[in-house]
N, C-alpha and C. Protein backbone atom coordinates (compact mmCIF):
# COMPACT_ATOMS: atom_id res chain seq x y z
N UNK A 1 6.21 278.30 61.28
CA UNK A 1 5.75 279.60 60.86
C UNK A 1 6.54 280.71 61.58
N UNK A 2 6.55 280.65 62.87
CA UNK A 2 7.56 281.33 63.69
C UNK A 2 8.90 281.59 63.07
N UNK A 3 9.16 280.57 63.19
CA UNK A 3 10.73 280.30 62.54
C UNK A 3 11.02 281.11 61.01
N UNK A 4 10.19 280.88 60.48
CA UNK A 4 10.05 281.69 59.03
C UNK A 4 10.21 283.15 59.38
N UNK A 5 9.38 283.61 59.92
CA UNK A 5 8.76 285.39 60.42
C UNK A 5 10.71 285.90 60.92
N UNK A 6 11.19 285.23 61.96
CA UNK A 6 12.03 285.37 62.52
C UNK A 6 13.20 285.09 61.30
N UNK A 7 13.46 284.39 60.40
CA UNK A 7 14.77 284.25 59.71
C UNK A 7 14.11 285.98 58.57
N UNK A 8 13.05 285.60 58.26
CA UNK A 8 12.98 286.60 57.38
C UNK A 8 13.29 288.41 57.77
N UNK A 9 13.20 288.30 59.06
CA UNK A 9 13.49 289.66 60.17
C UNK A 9 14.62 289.88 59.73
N UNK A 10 15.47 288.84 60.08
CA UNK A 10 17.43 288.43 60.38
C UNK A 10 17.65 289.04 58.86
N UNK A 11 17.60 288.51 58.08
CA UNK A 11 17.28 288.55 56.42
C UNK A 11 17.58 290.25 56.17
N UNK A 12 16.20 290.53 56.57
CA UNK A 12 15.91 291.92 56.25
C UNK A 12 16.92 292.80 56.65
N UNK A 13 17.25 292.63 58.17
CA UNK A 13 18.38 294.17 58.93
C UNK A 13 19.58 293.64 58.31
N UNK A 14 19.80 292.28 57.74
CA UNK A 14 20.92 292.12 57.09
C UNK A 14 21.22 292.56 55.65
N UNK A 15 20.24 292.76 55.14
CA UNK A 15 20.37 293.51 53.55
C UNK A 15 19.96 294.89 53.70
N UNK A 16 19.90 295.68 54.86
CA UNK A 16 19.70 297.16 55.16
C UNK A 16 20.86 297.85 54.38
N UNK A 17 20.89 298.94 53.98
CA UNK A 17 21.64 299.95 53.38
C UNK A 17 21.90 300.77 54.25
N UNK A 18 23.76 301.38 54.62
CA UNK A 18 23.98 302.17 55.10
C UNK A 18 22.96 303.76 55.33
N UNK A 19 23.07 304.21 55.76
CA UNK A 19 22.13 305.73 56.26
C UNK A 19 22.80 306.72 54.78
N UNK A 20 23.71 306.73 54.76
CA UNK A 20 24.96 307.46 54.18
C UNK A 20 24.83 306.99 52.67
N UNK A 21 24.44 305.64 52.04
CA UNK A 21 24.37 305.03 50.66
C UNK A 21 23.40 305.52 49.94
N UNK A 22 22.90 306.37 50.43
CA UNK A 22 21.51 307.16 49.88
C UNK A 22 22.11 308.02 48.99
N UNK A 23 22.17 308.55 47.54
CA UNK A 23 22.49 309.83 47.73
C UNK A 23 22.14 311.22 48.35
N UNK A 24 20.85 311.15 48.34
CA UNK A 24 20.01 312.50 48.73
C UNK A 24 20.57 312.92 50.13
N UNK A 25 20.78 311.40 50.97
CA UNK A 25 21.31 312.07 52.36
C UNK A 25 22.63 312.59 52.54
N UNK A 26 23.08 311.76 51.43
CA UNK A 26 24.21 312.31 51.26
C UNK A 26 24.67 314.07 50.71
N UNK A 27 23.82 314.10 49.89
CA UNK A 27 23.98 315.69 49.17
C UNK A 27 23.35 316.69 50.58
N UNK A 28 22.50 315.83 51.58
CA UNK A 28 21.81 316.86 52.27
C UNK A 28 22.70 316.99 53.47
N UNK A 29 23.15 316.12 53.83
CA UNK A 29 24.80 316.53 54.86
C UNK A 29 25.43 317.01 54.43
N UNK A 30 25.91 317.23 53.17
CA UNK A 30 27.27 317.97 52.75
C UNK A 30 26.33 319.49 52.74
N UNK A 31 25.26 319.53 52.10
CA UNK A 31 24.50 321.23 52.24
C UNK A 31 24.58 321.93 53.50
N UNK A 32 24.12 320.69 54.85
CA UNK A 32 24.04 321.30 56.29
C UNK A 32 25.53 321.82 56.60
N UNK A 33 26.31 321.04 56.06
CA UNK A 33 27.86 321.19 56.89
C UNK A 33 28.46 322.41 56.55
N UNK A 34 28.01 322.36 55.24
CA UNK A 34 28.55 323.62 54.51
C UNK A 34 28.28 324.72 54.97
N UNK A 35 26.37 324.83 54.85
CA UNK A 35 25.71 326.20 55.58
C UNK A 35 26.13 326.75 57.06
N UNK A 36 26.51 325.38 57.85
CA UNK A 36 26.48 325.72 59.43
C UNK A 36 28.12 326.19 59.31
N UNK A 37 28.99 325.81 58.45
CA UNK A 37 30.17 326.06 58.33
C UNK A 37 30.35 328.03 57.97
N UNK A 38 29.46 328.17 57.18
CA UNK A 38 29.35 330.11 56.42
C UNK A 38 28.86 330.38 57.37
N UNK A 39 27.97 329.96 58.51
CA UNK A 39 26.80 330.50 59.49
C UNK A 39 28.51 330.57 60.63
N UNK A 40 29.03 329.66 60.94
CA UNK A 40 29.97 330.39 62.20
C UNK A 40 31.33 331.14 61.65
N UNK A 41 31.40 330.91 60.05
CA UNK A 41 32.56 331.70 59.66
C UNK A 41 31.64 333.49 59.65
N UNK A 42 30.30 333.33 59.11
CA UNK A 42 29.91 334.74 59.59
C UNK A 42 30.04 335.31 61.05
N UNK A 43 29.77 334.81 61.78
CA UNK A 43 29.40 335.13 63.11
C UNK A 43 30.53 335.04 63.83
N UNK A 44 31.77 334.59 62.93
CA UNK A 44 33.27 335.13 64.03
C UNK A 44 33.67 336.42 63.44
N UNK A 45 33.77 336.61 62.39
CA UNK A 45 34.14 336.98 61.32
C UNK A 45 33.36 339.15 61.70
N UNK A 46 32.34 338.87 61.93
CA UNK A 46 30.98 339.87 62.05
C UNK A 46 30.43 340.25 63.65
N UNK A 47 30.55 339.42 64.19
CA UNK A 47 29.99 339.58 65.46
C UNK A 47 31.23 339.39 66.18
N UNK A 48 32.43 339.21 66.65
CA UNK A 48 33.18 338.75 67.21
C UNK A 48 34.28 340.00 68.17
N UNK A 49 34.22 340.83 67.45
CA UNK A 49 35.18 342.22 68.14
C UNK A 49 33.86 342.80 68.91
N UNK A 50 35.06 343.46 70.07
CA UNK A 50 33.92 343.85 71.16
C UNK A 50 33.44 345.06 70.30
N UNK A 51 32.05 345.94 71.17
CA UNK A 51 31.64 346.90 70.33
C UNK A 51 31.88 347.89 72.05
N UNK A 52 32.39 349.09 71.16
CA UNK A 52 33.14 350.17 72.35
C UNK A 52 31.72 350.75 72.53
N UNK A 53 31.82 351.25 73.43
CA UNK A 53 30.24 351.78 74.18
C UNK A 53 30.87 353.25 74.85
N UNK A 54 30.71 354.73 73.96
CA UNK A 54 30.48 355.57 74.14
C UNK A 54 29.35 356.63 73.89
N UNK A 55 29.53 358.01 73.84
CA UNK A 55 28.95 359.03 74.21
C UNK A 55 28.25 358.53 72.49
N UNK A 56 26.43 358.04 72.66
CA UNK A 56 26.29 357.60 71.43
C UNK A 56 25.46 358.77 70.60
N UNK A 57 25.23 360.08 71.04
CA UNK A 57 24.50 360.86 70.45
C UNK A 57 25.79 362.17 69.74
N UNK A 58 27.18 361.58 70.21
CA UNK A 58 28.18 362.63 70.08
C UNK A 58 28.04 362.60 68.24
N UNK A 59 27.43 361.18 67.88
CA UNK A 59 27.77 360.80 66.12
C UNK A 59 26.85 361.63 65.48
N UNK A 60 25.57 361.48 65.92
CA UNK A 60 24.49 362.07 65.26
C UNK A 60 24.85 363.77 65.07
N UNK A 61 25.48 364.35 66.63
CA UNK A 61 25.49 365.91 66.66
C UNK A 61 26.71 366.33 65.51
N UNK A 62 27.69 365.26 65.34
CA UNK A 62 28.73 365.96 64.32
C UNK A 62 28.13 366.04 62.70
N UNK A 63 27.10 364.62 62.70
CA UNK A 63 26.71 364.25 61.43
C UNK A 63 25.59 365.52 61.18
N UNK A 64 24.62 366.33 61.65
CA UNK A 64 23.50 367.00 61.61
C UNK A 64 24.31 367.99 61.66
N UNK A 65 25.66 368.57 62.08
CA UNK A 65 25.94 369.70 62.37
C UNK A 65 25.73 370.71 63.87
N UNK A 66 24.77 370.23 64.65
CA UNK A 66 24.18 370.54 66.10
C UNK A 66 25.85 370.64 67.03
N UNK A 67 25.79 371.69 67.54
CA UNK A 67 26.68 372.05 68.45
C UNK A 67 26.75 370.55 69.98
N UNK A 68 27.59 370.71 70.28
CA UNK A 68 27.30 369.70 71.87
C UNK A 68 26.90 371.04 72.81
N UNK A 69 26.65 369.41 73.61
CA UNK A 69 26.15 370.79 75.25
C UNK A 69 27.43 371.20 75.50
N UNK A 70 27.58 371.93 76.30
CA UNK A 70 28.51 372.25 77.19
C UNK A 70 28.94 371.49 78.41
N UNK A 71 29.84 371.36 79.42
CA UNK A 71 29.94 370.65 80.43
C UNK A 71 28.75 371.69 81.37
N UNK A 72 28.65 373.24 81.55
CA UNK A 72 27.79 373.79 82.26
C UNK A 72 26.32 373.52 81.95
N UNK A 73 26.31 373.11 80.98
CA UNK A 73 25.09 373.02 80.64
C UNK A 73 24.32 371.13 81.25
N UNK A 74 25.16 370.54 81.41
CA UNK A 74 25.14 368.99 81.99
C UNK A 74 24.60 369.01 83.11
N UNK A 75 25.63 369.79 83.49
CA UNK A 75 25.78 369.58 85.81
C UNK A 75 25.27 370.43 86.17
N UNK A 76 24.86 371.65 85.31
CA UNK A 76 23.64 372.29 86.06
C UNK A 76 24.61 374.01 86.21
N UNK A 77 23.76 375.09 86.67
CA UNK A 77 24.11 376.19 86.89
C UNK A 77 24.41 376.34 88.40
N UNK A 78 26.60 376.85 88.51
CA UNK A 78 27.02 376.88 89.41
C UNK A 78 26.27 377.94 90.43
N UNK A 79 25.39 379.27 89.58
CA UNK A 79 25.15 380.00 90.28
C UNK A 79 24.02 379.88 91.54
């Protein structure tokens, strides 16, 4: 009886089907590879140049029309 249980085991992992012979897993790796493939072509592509870090309210005052401060008006009154 043993002997039976045990050839029929052997049997079984020997008529197993590749992971990959599936189609579905198959169509569903080629979907991941693809997506993760657009996901780092975005993110070099988009995110990748440095971003310059200046005076960030200078955009808004040209866009509204608003004058800038002055430098006297910053550092204070020499008098």
């Amino acid at each position: 009886m043993k002997q039976d249980v045990k050839q029929d085991l052997k049997q079984g992992l020997k008529q197993r089907r590749p992971i990959f012979s599936i189609p579905l897993v198959r169509e569903l790796t080629a979907v991941l590879i693809i997506k993760l493939a657009l996901v780092f072509l975005i993110a070099h592509f988009f995110f990748s140049d440095p971003v310059i870090v200046g005076d960030e309210g200078q955009g808004l005052q040209e866009h509204f029309g608003l004058d800038s401060p002055s430098v006297s008006d910053t550092q204070g009154d020499p008098s």
